[in-house]
C-alpha atoms as a PDB file:
ATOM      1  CA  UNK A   1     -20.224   6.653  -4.236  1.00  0.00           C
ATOM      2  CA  UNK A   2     -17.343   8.856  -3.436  1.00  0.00           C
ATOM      3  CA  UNK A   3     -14.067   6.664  -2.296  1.00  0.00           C
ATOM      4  CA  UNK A   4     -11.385   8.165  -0.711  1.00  0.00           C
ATOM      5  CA  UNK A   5      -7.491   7.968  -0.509  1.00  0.00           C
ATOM      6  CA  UNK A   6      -6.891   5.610   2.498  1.00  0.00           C
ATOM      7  CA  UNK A   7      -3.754   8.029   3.491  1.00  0.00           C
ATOM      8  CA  UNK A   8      -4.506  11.463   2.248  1.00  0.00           C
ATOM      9  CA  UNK A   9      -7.795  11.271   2.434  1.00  0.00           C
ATOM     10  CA  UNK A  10      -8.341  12.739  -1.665  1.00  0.00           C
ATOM     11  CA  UNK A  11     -11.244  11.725  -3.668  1.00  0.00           C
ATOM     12  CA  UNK A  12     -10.189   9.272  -5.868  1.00  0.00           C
ATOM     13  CA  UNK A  13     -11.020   7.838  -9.398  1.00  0.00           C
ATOM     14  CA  UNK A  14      -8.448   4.981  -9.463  1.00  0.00           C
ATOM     15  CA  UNK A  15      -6.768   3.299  -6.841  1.00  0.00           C
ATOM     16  CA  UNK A  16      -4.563   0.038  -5.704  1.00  0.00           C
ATOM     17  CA  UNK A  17      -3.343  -2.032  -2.563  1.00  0.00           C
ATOM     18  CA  UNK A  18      -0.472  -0.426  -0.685  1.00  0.00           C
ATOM     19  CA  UNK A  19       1.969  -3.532  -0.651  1.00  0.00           C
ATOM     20  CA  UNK A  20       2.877  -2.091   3.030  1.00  0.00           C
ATOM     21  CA  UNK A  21      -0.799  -2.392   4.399  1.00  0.00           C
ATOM     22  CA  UNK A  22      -3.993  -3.364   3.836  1.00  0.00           C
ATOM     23  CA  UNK A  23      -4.888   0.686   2.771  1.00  0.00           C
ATOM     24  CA  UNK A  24      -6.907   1.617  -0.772  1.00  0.00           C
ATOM     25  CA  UNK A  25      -4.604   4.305  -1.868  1.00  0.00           C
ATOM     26  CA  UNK A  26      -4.702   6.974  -5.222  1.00  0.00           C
ATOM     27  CA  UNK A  27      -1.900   6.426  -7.389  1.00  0.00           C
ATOM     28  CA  UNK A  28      -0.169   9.823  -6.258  1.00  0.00           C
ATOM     29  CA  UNK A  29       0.363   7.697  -2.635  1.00  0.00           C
ATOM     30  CA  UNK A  30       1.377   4.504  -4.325  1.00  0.00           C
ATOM     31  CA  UNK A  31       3.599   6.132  -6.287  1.00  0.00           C
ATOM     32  CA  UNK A  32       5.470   7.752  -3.211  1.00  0.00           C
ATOM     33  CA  UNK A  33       5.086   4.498  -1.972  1.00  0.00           C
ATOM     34  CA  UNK A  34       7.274   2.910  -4.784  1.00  0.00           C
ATOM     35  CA  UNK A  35      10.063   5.385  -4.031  1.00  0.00           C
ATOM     36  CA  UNK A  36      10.220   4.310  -0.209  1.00  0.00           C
ATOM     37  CA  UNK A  37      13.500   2.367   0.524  1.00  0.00           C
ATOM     38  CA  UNK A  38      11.416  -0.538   1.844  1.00  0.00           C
ATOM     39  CA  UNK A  39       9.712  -0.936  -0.896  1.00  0.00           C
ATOM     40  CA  UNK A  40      11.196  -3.810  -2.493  1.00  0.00           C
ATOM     41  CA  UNK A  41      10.981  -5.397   0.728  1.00  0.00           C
ATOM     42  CA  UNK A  42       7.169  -5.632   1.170  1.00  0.00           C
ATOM     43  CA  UNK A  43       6.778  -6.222  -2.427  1.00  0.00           C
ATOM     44  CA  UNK A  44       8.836  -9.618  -1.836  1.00  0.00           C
ATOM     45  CA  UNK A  45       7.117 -10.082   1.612  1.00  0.00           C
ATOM     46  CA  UNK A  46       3.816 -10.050  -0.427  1.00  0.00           C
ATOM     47  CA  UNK A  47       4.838 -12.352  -2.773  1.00  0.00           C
ATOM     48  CA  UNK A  48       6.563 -15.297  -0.771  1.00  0.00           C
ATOM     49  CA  UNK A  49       3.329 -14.766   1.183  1.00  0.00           C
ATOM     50  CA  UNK A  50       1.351 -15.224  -1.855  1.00  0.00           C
ATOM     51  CA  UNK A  51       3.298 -18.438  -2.715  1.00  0.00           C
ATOM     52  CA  UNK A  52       2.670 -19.752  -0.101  1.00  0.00           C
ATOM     53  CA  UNK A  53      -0.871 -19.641  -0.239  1.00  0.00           C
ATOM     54  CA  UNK A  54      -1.645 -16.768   2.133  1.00  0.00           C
ATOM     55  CA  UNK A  55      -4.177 -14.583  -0.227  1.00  0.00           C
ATOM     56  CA  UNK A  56      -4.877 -12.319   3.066  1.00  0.00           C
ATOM     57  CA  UNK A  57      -1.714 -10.680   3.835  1.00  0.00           C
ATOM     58  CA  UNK A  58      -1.391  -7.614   5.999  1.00  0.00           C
ATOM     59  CA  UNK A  59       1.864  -6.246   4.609  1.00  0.00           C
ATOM     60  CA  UNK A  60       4.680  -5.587   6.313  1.00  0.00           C
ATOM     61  CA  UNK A  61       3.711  -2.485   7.904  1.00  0.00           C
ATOM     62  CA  UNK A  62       3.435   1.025   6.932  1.00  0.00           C
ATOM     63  CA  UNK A  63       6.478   2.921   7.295  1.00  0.00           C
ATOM     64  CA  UNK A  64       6.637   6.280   9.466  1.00  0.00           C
ATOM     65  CA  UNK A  65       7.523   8.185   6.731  1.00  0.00           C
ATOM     66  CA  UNK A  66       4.438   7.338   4.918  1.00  0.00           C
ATOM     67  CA  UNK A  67       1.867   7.892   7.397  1.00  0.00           C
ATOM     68  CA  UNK A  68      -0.663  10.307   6.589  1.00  0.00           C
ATOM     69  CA  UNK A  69      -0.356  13.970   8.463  1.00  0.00           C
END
């Protein structure tokens, strides 16, 4: 089974959660991710939401300059 990148659309090998969305992503997007000035932001937003028992978060949104082109 061949996944691919959620936002680029690569094949990928490994892959994690965006912590903005609900996309599978490779770790070259997550890792642009992490450098994004909101990131600290949705990583917070995901974990108050975890705390408080919500296991199905949607993130706080992707951010324009993230968005696949």
């Amino acid at each position: 089974m061949d996944k691919k990148c959620d936002r680029c659309g690569k094949e990928m090998a490994a892959w994690t959660m965006s912590f903005f969305n609900t996309e599978e992503c490779c770790l070259s997007c997550i890792e642009k991710e992490q450098k994004h000035p909101d990131f600290p932001k949705a990583k917070e937003a995901e974990r108050e939401a975890i705390k408080a028992g919500d296991m199905n978060f949607p993130g706080i949104g992707l951010p324009e300059g993230l968005r696949r082109t």
